[in-house]
Protein backbone atom coordinates (compact mmCIF):
# COMPACT_ATOMS: atom_id res chain seq x y z
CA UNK A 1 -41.23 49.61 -108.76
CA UNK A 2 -38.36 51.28 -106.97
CA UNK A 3 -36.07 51.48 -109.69
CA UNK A 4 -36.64 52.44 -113.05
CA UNK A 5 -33.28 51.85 -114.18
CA UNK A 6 -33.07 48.21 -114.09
CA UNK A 7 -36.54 46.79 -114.75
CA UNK A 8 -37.75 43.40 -113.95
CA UNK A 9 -41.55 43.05 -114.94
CA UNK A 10 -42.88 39.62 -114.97
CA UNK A 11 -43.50 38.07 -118.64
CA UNK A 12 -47.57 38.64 -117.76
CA UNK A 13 -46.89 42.06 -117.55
CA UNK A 14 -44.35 42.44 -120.97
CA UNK A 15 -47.26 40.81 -122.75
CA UNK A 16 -49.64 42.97 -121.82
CA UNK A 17 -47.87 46.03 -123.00
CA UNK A 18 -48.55 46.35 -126.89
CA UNK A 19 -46.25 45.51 -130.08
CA UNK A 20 -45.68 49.06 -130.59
CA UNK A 21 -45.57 49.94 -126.89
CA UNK A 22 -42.43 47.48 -126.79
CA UNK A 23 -40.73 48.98 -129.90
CA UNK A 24 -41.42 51.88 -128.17
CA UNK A 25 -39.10 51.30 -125.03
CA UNK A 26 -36.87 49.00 -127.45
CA UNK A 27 -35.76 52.10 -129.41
CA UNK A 28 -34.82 53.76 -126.54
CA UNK A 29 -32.81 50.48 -125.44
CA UNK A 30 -30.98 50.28 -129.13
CA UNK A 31 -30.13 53.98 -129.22
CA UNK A 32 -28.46 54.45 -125.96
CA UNK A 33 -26.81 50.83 -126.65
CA UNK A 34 -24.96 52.51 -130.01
CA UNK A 35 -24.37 55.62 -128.28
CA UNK A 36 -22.51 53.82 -125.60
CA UNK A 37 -20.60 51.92 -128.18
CA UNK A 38 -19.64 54.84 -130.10
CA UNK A 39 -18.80 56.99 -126.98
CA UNK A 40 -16.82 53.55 -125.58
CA UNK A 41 -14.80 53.51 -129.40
CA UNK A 42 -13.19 57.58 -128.29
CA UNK A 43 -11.33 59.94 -130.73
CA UNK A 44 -14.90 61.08 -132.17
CA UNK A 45 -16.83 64.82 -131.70
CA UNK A 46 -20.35 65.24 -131.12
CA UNK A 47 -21.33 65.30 -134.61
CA UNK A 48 -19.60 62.46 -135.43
CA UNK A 49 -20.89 60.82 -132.64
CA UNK A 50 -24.56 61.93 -133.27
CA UNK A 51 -24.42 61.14 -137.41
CA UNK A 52 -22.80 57.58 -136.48
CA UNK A 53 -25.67 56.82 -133.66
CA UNK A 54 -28.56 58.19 -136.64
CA UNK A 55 -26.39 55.70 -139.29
CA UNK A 56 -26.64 52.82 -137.02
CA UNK A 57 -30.46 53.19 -136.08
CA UNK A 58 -31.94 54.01 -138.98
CA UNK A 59 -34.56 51.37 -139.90
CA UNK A 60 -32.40 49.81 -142.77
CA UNK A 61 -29.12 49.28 -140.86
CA UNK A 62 -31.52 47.92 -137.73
CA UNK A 63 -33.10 45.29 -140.44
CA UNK A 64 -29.07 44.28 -141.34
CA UNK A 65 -28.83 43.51 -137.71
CA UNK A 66 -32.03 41.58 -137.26
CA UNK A 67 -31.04 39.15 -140.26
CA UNK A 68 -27.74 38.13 -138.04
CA UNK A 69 -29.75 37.96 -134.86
CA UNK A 70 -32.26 35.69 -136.01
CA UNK A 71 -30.12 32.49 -135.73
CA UNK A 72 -29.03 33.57 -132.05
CA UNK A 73 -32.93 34.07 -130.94
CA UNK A 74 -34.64 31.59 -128.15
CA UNK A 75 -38.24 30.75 -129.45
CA UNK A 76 -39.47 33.41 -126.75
CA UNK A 77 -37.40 35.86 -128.09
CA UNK A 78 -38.57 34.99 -131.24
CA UNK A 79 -42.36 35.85 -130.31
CA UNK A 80 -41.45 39.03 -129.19
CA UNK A 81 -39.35 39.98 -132.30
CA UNK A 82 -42.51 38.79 -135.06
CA UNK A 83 -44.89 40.78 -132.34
CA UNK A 84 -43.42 43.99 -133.39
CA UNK A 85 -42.25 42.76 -137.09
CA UNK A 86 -46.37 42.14 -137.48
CA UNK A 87 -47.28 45.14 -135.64
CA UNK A 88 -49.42 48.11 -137.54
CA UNK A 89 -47.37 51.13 -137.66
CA UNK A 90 -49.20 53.94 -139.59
CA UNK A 91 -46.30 55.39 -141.51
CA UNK A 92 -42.85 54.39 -142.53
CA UNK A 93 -40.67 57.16 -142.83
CA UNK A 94 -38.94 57.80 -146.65
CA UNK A 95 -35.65 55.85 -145.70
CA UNK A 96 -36.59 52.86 -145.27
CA UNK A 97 -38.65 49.94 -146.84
CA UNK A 98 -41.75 48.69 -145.32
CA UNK A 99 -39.97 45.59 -144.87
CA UNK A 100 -36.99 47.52 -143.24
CA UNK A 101 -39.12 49.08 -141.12
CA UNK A 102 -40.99 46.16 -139.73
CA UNK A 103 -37.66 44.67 -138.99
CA UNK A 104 -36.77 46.83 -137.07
CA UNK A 105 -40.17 47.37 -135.26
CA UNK A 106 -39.52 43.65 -134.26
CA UNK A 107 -35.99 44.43 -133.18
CA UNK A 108 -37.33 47.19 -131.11
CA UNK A 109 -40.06 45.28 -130.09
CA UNK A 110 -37.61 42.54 -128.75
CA UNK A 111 -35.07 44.63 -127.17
CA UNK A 112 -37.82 46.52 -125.45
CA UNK A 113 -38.57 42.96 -123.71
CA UNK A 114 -35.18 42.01 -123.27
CA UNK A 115 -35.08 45.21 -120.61
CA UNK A 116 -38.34 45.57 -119.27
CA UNK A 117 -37.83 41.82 -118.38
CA UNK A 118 -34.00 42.65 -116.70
CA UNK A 119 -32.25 40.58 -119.16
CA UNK A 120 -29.59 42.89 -119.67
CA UNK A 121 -27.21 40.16 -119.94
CA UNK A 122 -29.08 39.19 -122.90
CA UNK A 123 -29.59 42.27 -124.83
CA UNK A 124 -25.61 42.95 -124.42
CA UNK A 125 -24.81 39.49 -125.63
CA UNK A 126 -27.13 40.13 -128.67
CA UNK A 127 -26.22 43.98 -129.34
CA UNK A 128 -22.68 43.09 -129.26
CA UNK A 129 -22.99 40.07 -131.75
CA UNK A 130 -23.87 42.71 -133.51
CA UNK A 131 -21.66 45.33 -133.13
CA UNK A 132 -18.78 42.73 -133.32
CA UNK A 133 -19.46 41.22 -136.75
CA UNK A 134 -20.66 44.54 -138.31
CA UNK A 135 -17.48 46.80 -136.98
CA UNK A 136 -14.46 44.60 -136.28
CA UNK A 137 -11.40 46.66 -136.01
């Protein structure tokens, strides 16, 4: 692998990386997505910019998103998103639900594929369904 950046591992090699080892990269993916967003959006200081980025990936608002996605999702994107929805995390932090939280595990979980498999196309076209529905100006 020469570049880090843009990934492009083979679906063999996605599946062998575990549910929470894809929410794992996924959060990354969904953070820097809505910091991008926000940063893209101008007029805002770096608090406002850092409490809007915690608001939009806390484990409630990411289960918000996941209930508009789910009607967008291929069947393979699909099996991605229920791997990390049915994955066993060992604590849910106070905010959310354990049903919020194993939303967003999936969404994790599937954005983490989305870009370890180079479909960036894909995760923008989903992020800003999104974005677009939730903050229309």
């Amino acid at each position: 692998m020469e570049n880090y950046f843009q990934m492009n591992l083979s679906k063999a090699e996605i599946d062998a990386i575990s549910n929470l080892g894809l929410a794992h990269m996924g959060d990354s993916v969904f953070e820097i997505l809505c910091r991008g967003y926000l940063c893209a959006r101008g007029g805002k200081n770096v608090a406002s910019l850092h409490h809007d980025t915690i608001r939009l990936v806390c484990a409630a608002s990411q289960a918000k998103f996941v209930d508009q996605l789910l009607p967008l999702l291929t069947e393979e994107e699909l099996s991605y998103y229920r791997r990390g929805k049915n994955a066993h995390v060992h604590a849910v932090p106070k905010s959310a639900t354990p049903q919020e939280y194993a939303k967003a595990t999936g969404l994790e979980a599937l954005f983490g594929a989305l870009y370890l498999s180079g479909q960036t196309d894909r995760l923008n076209e989903l992020f800003r369904a999104v974005m677009e529905e939730n903050h229309a100006d």
